[in-house]
N, C-alpha and C. Protein backbone atom coordinates (compact mmCIF):
# COMPACT_ATOMS: atom_id res chain seq x y z
N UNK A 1 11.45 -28.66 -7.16
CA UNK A 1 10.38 -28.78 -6.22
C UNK A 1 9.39 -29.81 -6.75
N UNK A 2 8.88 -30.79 -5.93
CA UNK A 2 7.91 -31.54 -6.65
C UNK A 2 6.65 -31.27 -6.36
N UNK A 3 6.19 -31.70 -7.60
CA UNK A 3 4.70 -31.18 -7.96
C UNK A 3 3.91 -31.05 -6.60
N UNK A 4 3.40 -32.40 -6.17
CA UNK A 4 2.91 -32.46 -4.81
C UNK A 4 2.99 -30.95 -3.80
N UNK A 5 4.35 -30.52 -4.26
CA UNK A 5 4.46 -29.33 -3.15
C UNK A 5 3.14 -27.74 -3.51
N UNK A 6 3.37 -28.06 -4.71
CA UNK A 6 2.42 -26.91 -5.32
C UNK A 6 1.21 -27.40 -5.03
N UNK A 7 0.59 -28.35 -4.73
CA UNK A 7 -1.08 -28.47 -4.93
C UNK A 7 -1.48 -29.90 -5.71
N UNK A 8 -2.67 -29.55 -6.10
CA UNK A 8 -3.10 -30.74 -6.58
C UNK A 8 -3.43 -30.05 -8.41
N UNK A 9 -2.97 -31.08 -9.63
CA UNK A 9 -3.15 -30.41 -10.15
C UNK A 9 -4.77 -30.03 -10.75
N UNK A 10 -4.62 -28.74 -11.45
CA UNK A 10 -5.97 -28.49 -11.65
C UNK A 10 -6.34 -27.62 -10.57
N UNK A 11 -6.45 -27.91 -9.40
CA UNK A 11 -6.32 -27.16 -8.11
C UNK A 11 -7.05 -25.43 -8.44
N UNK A 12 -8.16 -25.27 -7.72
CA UNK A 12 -8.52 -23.70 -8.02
C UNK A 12 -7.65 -22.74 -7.13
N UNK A 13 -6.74 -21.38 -7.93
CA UNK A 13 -6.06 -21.14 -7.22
C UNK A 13 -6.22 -20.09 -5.65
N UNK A 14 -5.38 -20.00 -4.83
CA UNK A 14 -6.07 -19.72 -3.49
C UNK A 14 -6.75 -18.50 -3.84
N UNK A 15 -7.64 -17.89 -2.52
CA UNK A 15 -8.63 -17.21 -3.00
C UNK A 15 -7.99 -15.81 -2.76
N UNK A 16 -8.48 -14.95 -3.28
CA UNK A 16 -7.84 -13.37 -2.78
C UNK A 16 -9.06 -12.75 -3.01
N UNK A 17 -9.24 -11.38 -2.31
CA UNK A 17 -10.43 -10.41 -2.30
C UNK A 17 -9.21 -9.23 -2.19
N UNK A 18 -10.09 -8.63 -2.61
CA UNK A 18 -9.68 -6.70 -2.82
C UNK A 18 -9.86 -6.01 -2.06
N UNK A 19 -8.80 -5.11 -1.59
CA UNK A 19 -8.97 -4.30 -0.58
C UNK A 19 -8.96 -2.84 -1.10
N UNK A 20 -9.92 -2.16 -1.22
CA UNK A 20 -9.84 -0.92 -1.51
C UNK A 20 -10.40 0.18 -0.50
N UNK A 21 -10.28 1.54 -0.76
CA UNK A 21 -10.69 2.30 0.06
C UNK A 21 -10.72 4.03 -0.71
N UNK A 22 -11.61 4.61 -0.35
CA UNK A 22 -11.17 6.18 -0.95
C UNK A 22 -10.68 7.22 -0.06
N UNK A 23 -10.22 6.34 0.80
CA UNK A 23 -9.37 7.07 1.83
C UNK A 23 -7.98 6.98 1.52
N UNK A 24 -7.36 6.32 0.63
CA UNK A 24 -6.39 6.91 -0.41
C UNK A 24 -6.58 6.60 -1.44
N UNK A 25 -5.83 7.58 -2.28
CA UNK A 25 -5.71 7.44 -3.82
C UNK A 25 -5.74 6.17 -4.56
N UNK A 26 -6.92 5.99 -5.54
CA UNK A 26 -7.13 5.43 -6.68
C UNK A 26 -5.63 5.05 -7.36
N UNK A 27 -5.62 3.35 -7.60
CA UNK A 27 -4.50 3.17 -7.98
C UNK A 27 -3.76 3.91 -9.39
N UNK A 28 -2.53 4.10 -9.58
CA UNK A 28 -2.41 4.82 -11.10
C UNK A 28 -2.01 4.02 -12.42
N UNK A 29 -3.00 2.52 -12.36
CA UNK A 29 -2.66 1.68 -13.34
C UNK A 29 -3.69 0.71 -12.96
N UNK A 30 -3.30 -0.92 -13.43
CA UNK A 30 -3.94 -1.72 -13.75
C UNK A 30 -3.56 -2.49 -12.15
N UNK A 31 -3.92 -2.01 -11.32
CA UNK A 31 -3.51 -2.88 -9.96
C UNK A 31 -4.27 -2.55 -8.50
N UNK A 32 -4.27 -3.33 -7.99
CA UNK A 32 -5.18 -2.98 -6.51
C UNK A 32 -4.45 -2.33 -5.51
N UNK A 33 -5.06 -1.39 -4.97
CA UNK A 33 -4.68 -0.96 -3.72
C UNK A 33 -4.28 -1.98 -2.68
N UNK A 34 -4.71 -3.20 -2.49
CA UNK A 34 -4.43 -3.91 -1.49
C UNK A 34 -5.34 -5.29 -2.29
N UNK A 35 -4.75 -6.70 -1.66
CA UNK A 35 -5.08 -8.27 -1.81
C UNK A 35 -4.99 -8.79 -0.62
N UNK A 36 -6.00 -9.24 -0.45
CA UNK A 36 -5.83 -10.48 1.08
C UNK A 36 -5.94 -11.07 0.50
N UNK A 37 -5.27 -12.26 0.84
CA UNK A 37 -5.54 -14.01 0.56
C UNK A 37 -4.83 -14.38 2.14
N UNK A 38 -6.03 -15.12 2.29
CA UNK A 38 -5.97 -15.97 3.99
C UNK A 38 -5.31 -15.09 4.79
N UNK A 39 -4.47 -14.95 5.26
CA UNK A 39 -3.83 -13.96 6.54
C UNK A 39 -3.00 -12.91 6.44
N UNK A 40 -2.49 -13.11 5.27
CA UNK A 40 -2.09 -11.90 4.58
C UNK A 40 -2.18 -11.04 3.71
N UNK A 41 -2.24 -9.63 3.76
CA UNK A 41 -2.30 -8.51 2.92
C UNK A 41 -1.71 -7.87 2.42
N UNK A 42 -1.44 -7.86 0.82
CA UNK A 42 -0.36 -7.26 0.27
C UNK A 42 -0.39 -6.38 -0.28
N UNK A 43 -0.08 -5.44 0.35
CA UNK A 43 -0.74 -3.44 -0.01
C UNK A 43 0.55 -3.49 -0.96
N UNK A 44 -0.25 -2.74 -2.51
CA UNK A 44 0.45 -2.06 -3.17
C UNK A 44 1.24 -0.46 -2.87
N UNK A 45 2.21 -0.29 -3.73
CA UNK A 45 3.10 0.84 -3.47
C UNK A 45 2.60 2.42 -3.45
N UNK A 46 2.26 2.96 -2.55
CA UNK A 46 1.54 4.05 -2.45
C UNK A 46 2.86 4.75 -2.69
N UNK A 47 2.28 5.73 -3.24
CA UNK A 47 3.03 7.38 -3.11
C UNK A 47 2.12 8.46 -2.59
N UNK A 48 2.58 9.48 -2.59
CA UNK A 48 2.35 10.72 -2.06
C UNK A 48 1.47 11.53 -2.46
N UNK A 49 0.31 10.97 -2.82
CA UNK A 49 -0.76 11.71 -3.46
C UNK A 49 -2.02 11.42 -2.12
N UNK A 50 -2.50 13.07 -2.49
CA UNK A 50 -3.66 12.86 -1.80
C UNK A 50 -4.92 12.60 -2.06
N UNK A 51 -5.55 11.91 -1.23
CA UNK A 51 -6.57 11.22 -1.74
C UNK A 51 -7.64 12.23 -1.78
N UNK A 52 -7.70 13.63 -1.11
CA UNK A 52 -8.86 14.62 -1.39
C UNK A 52 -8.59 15.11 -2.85
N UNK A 53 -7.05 15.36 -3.02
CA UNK A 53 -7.22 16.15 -4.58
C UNK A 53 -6.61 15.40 -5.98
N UNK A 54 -5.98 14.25 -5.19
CA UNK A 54 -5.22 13.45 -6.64
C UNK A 54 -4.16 13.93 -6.90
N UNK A 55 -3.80 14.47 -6.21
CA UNK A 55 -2.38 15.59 -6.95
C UNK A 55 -1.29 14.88 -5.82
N UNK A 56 -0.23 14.84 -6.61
CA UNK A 56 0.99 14.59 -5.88
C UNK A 56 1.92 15.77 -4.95
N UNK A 57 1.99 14.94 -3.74
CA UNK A 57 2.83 16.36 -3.38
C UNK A 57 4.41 15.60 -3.37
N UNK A 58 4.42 17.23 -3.81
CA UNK A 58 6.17 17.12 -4.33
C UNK A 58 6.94 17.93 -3.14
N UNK A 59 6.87 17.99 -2.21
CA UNK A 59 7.74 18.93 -1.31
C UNK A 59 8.50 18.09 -0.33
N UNK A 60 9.08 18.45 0.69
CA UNK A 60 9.81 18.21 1.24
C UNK A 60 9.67 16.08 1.57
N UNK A 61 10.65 15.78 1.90
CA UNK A 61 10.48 14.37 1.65
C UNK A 61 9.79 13.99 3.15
N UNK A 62 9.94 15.10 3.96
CA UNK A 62 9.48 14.51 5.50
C UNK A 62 7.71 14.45 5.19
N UNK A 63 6.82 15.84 4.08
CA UNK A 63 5.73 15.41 4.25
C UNK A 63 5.33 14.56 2.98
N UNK A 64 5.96 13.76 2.27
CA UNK A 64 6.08 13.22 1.04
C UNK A 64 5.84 11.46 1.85
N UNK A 65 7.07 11.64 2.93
CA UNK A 65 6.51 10.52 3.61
C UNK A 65 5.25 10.22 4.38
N UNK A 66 4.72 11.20 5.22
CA UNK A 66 4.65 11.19 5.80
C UNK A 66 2.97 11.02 4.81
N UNK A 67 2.41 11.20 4.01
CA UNK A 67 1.51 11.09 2.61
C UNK A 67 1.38 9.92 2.76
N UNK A 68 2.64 8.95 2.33
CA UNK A 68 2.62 7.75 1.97
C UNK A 68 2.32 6.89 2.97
N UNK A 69 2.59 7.24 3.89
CA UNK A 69 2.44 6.28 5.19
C UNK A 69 1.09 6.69 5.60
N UNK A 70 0.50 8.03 5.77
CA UNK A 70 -1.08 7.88 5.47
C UNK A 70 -1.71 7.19 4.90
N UNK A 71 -1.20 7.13 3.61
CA UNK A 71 -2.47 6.21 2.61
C UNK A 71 -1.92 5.06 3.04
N UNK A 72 -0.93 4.37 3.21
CA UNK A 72 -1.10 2.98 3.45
C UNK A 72 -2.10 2.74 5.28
N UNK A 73 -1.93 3.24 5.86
CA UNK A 73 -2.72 3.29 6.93
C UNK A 73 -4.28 3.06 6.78
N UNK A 74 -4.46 4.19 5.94
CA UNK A 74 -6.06 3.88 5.30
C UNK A 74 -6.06 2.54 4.75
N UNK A 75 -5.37 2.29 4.08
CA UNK A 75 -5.80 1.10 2.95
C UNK A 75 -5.87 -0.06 4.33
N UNK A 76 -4.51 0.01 5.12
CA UNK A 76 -5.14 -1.26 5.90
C UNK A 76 -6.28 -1.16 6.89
N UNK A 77 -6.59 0.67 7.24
CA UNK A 77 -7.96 0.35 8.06
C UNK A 77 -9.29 0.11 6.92
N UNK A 78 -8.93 0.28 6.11
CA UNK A 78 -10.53 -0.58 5.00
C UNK A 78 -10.47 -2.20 5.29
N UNK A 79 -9.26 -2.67 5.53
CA UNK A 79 -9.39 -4.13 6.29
C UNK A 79 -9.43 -4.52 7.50
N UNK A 80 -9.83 -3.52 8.27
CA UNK A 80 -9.91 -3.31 9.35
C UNK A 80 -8.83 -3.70 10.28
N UNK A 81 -7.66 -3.28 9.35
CA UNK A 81 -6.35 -3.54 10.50
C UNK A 81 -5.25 -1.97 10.90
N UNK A 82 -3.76 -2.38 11.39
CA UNK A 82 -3.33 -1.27 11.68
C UNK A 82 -1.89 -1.27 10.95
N UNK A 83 -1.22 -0.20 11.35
CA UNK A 83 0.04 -0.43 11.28
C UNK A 83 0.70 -1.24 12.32
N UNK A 84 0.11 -1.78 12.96
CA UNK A 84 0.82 -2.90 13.65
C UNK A 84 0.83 -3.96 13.33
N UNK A 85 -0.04 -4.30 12.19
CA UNK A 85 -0.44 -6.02 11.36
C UNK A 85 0.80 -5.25 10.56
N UNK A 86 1.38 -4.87 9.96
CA UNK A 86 2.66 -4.68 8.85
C UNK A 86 3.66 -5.68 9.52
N UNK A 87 4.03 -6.53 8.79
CA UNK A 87 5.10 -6.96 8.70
C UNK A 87 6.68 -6.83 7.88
N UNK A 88 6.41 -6.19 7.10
CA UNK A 88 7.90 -6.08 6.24
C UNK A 88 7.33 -4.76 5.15
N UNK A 89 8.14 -4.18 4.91
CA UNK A 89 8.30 -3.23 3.99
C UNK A 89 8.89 -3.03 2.80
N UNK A 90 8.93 -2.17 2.09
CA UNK A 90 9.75 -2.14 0.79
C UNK A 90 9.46 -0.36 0.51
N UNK A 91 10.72 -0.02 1.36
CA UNK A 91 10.65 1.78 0.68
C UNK A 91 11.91 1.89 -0.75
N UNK A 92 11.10 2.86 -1.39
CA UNK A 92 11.74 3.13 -2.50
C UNK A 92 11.94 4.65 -2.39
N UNK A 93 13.01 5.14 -2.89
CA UNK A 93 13.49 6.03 -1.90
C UNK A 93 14.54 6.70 -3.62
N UNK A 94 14.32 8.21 -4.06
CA UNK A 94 15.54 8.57 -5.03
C UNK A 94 16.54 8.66 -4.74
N UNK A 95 16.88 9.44 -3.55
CA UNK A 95 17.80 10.30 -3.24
C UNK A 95 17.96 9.55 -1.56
N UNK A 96 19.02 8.64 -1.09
CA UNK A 96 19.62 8.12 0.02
C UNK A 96 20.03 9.24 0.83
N UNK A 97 20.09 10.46 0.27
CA UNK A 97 20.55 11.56 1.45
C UNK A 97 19.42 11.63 2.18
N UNK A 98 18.42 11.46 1.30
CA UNK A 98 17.03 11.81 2.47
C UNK A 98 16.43 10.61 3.28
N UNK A 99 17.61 9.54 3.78
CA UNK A 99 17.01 8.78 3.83
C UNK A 99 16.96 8.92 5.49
N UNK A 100 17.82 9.94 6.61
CA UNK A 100 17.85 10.05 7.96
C UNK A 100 16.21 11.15 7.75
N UNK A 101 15.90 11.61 7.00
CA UNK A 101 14.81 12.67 7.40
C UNK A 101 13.49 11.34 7.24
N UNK A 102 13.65 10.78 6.28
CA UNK A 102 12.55 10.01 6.15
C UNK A 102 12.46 8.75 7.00
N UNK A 103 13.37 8.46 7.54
CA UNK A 103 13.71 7.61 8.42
C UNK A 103 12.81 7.84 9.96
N UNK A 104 12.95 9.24 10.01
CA UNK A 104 12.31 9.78 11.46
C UNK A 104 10.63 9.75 11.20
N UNK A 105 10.12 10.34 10.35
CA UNK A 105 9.43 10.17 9.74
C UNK A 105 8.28 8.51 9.90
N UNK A 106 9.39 7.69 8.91
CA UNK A 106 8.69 6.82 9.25
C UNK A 106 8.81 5.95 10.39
N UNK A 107 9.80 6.55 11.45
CA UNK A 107 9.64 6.11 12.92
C UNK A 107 8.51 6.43 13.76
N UNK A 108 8.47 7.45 13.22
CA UNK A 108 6.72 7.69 14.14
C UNK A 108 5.53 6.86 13.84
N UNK A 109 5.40 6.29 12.37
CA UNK A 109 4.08 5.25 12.46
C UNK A 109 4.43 3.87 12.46
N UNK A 110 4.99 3.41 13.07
CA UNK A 110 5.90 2.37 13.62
C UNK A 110 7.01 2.86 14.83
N UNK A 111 5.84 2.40 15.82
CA UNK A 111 6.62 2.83 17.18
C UNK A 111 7.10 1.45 17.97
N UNK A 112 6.15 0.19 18.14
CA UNK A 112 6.11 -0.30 19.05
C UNK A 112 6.60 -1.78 17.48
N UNK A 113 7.59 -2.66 17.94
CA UNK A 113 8.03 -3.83 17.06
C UNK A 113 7.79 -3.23 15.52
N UNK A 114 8.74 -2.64 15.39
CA UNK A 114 8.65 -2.15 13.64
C UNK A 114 8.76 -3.39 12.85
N UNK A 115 8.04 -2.99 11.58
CA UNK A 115 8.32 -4.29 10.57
C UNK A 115 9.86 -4.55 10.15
N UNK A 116 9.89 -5.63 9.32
CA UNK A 116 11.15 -5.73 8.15
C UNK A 116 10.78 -4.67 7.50
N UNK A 117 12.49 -4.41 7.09
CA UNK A 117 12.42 -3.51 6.15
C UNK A 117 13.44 -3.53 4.93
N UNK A 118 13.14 -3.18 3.73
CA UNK A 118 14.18 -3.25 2.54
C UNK A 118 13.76 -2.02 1.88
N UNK A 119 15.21 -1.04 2.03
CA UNK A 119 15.07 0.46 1.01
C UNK A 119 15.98 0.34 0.19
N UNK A 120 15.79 0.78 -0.79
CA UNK A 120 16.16 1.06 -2.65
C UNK A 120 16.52 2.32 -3.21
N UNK A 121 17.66 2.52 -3.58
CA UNK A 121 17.53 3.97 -4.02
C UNK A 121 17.12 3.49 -5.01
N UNK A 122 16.14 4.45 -6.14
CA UNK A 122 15.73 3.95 -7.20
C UNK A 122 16.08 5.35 -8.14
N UNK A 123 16.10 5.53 -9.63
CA UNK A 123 16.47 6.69 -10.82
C UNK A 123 14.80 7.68 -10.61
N UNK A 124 13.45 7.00 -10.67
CA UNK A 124 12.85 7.81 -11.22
C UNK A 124 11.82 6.82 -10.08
N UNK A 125 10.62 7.90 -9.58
CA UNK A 125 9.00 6.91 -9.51
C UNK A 125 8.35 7.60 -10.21
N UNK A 126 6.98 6.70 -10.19
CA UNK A 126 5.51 7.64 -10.50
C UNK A 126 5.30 8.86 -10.35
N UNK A 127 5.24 9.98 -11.11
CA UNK A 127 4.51 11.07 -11.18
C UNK A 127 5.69 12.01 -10.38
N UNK A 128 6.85 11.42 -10.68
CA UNK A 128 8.23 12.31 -10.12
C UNK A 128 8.38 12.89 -8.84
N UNK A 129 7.49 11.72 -7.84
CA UNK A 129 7.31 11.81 -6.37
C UNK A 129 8.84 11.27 -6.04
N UNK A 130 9.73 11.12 -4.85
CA UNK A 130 10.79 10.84 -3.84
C UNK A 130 10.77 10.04 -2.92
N UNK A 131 10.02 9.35 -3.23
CA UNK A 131 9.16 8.13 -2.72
C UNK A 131 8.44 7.31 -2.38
N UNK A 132 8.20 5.76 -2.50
CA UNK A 132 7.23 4.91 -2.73
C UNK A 132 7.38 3.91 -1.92
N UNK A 133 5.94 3.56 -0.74
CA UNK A 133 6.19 2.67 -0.05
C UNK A 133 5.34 1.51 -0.21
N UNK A 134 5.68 0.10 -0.58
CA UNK A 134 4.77 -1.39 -0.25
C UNK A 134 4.59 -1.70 0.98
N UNK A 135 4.06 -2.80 1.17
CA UNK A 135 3.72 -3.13 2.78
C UNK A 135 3.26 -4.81 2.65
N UNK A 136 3.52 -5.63 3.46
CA UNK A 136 2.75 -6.91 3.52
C UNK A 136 2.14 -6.52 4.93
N UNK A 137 0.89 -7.20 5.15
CA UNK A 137 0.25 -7.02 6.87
C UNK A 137 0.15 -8.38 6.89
N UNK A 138 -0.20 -9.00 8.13
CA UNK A 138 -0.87 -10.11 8.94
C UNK A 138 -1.83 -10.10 9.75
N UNK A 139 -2.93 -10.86 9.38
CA UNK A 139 -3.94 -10.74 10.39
C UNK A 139 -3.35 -11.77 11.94
């Protein structure tokens, strides 16, 4: 790729602001709940914790999802957007058997032009939750 394509050098790099909210859970590391830079927003990977008690819920994967897709909801109404600015996804998911329950699940907050989507079975998440969802939005 040539240089030119990246910028100019020296170049200050583009701008990003923070999107936070305590309408979900406090991230569980060194990372933001959410980044805008210019039109897009790149919500970090929520899990299934609630934002009244901090505690993870570990039960069934339908309300495990159904957690996660809350807090990302919040995080994008602190930017004053919806689940309809989502454009693409990234579920992380242990166990692929649960992936028709969670599937319905997350058909309900995405009704009308669902985003992209890419699911993962993955060995282990955070705090031994069953799943973890990212999000990009668009203003």
């Amino acid at each position: 790729m040539a240089a030119g394509a990246l910028g100019a050098a020296g170049a200050a790099p583009p701008a990003k602001d923070i999107v936070a909210t305590k309408e979900a859970p406090a991230a569980v590391g060194p990372y933001s709940q959410a980044v805008r830079s210019g039109n897009l927003v790149f919500l970090a990977g929520q899990l299934p914790i609630d934002p009244k008690t901090n505690q993870a819920r570990t039960g069934p994967i339908e309300e495990q999802a159904a957690q996660v897709l809350d807090n990302l909801k919040a995080v994008l109404a602190a930017d004053g957007m919806s689940m309809d600015n989502v454009v693409s996804t990234t579920v992380y998911v242990k166990n692929l058997d649960d992936f028709p329950k969670l599937n319905a699940v997350y058909g309900k907050y995405f009704t009308d032009k669902p985003p992209a989507r890419a699911t993962v079975q993955v060995d282990r998440l955070p705090k031994d939750v069953a799943v973890e969802i990212s999000a990009i939005a668009v203003r």
